[in-house]
C-alpha atoms as a PDB file:
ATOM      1  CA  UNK A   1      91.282   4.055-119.762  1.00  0.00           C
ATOM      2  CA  UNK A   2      89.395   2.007-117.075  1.00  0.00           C
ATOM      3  CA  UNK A   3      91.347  -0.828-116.086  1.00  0.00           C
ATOM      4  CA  UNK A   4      88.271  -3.260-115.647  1.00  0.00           C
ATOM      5  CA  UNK A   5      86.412  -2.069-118.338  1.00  0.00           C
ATOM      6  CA  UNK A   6      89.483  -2.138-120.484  1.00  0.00           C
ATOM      7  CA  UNK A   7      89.850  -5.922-119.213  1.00  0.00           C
ATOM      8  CA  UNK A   8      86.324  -6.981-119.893  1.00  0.00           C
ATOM      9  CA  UNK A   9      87.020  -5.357-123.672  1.00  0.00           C
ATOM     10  CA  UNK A  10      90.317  -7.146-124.071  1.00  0.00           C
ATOM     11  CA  UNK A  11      88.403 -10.396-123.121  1.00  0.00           C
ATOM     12  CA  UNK A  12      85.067  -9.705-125.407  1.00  0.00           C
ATOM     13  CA  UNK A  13      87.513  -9.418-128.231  1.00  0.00           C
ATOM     14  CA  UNK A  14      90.026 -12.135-127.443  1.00  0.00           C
ATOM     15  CA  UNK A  15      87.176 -14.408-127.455  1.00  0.00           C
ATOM     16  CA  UNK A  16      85.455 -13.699-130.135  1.00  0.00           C
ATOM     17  CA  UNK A  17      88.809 -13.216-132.451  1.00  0.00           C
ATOM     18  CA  UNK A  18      89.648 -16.924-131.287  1.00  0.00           C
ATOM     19  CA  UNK A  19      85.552 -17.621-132.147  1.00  0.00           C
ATOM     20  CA  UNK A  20      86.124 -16.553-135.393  1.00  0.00           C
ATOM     21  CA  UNK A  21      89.491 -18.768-136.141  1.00  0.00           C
ATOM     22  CA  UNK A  22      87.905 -21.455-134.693  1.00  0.00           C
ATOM     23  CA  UNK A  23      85.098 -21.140-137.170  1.00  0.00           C
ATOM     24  CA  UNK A  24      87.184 -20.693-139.804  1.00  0.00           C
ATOM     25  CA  UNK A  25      89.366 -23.792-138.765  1.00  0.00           C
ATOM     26  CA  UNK A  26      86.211 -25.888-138.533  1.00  0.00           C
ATOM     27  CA  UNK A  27      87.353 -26.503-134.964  1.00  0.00           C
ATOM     28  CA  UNK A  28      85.034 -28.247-132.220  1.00  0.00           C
ATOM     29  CA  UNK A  29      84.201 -25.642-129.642  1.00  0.00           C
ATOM     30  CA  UNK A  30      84.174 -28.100-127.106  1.00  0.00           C
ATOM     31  CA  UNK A  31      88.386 -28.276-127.930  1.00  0.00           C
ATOM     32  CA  UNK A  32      88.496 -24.855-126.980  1.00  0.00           C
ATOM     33  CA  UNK A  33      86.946 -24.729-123.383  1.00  0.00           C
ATOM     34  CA  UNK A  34      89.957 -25.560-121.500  1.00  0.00           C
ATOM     35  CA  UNK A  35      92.546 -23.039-120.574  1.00  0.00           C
ATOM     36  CA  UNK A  36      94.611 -25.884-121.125  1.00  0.00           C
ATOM     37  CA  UNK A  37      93.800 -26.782-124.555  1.00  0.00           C
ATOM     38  CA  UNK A  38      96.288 -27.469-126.875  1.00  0.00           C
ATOM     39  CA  UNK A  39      93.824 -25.659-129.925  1.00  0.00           C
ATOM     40  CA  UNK A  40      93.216 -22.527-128.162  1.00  0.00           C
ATOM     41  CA  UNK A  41      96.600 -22.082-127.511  1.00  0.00           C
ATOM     42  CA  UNK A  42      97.296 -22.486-131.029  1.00  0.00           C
ATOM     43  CA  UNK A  43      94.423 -19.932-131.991  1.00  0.00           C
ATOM     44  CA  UNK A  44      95.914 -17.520-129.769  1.00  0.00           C
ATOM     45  CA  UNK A  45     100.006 -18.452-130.997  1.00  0.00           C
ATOM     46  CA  UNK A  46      98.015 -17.290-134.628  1.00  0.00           C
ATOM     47  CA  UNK A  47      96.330 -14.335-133.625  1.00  0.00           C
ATOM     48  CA  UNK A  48      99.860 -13.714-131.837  1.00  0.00           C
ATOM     49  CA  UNK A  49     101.943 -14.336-135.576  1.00  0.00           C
ATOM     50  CA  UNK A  50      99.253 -12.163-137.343  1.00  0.00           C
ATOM     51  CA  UNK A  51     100.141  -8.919-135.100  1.00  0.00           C
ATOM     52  CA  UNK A  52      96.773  -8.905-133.634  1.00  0.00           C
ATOM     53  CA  UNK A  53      96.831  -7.978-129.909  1.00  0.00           C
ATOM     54  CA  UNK A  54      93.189  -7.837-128.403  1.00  0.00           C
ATOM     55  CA  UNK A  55      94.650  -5.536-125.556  1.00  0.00           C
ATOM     56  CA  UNK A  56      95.478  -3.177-128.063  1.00  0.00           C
ATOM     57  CA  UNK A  57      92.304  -3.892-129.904  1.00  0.00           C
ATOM     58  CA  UNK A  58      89.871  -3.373-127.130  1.00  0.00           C
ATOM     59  CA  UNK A  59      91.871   0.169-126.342  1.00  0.00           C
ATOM     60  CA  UNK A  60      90.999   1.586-129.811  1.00  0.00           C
ATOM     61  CA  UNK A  61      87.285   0.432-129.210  1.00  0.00           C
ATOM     62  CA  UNK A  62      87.459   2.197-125.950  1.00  0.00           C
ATOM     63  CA  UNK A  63      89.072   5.266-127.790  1.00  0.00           C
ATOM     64  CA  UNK A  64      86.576   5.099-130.195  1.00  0.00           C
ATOM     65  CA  UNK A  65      83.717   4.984-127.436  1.00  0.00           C
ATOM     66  CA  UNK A  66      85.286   8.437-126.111  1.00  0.00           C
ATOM     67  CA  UNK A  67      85.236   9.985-129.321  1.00  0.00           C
ATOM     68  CA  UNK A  68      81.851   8.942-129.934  1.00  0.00           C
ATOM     69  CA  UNK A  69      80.226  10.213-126.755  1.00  0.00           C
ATOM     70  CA  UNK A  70      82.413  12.960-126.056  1.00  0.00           C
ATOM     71  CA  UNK A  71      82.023  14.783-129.859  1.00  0.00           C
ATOM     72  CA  UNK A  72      80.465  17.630-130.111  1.00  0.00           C
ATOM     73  CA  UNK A  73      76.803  16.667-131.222  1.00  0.00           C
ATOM     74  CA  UNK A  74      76.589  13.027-129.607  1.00  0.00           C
ATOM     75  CA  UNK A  75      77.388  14.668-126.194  1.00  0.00           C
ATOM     76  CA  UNK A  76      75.020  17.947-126.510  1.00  0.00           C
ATOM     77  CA  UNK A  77      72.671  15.002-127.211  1.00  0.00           C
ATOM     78  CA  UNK A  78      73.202  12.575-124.410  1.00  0.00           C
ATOM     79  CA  UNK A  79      73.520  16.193-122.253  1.00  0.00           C
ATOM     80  CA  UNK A  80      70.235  17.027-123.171  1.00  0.00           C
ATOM     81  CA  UNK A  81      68.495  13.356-122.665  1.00  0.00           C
ATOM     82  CA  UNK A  82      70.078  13.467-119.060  1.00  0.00           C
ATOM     83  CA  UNK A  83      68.617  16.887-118.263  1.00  0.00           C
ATOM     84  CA  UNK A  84      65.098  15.760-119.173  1.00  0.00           C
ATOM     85  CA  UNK A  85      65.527  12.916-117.304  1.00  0.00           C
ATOM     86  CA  UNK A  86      66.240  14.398-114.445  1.00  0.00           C
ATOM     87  CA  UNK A  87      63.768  16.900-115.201  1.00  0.00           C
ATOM     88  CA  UNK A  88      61.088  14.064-115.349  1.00  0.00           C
ATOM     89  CA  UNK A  89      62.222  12.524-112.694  1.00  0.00           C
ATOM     90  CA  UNK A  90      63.035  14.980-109.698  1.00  0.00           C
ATOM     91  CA  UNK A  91      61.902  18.274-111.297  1.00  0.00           C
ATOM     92  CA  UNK A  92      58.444  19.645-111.444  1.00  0.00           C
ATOM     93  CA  UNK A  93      57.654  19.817-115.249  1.00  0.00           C
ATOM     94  CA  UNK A  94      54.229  19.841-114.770  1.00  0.00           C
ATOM     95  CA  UNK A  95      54.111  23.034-112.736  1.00  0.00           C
ATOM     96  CA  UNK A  96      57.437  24.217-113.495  1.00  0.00           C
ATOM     97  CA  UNK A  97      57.157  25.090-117.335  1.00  0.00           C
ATOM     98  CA  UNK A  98      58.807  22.642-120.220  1.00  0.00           C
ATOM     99  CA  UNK A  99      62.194  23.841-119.939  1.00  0.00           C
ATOM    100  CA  UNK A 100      64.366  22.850-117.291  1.00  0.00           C
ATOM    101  CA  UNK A 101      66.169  25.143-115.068  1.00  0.00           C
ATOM    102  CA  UNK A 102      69.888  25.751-115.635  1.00  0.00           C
ATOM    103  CA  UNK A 103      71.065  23.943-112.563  1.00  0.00           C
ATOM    104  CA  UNK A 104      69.667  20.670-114.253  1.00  0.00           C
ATOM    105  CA  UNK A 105      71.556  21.046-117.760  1.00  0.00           C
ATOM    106  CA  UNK A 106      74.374  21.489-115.188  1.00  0.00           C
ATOM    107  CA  UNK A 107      73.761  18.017-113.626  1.00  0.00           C
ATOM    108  CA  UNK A 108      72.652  16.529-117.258  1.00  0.00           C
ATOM    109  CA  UNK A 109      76.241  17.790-118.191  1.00  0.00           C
ATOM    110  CA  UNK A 110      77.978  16.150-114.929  1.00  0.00           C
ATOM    111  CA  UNK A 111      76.043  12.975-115.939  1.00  0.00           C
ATOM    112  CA  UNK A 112      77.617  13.199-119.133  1.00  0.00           C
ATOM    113  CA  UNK A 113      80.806  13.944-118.209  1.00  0.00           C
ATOM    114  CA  UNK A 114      80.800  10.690-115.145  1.00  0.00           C
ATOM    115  CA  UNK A 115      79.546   8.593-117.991  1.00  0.00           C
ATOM    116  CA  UNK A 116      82.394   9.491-120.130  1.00  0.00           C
ATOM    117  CA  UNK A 117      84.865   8.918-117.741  1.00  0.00           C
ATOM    118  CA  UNK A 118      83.690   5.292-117.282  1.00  0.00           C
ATOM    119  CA  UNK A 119      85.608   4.689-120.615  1.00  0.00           C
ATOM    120  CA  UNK A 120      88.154   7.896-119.544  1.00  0.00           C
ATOM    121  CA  UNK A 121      89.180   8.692-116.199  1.00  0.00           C
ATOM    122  CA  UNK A 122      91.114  11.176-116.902  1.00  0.00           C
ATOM    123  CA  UNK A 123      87.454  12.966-117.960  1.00  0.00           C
ATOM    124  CA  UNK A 124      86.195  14.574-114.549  1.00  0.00           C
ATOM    125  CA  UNK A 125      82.602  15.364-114.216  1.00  0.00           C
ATOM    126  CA  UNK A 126      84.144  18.261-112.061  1.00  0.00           C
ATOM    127  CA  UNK A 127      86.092  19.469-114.888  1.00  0.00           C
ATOM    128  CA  UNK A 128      83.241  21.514-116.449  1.00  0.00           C
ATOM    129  CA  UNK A 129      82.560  25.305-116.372  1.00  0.00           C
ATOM    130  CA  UNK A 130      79.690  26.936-114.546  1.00  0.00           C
END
């Protein structure tokens, strides 16, 4: 997975798992904006003794952000909305007839694919067929 996105994740959920303890423990969010503090080091010892791990958490939301774009229908769809894009904005649809021509499904696809390996680097936008 991205590193930096990965990060950002792992932060977005750390903080709002500590958020929600802090909530539940009535806590004064003004306790909790020091590194240093003595409360949000206890929220995150308890997040710790309950198994949760927000690195782990944020790489099953990025998993689950693959498998979301990259299944079957979801990425024929975002395929197709980057085509007509494109289309729209550097074809000719007015002159050139509704449809796009093949070679921009073929960048709607690469699109696709870069977008995809924002989450997944291992995904290649170079790694389609012709």
């Amino acid at each position: 997975m991205s590193d930096k996105v990965q990060s950002f994740i792992t932060d977005v959920v750390a903080s709002s798992l500590v958020g929600q303890l802090a909530l539940e423990r009535d806590l004064d969010f003004a306790q909790l904006t020091s590194p240093e503090s003595p409360e949000l080091r206890a929220l995150r010892r308890a997040l710790t003794d309950l198994g949760i791990d927000p690195q782990v958490v944020s790489n099953h939301v990025l998993n689950g952000l693959v498998a979301l774009f990259a299944s079957p229908h979801n990425a024929e769809v975002l395929t197709e909305n980057f085509t007509q894009l494109i289309w729209t904005i550097l074809g000719d649809p007015e002159n050139g007839g509704e449809k796009p021509p093949p070679l921009y499904q073929k960048a709607g696809q690469a699109l696709h694919l870069t977008f995809v390996s924002l989450l997944d680097p291992s995904v290649s936008p170079l790694s389609f067929d012709d």
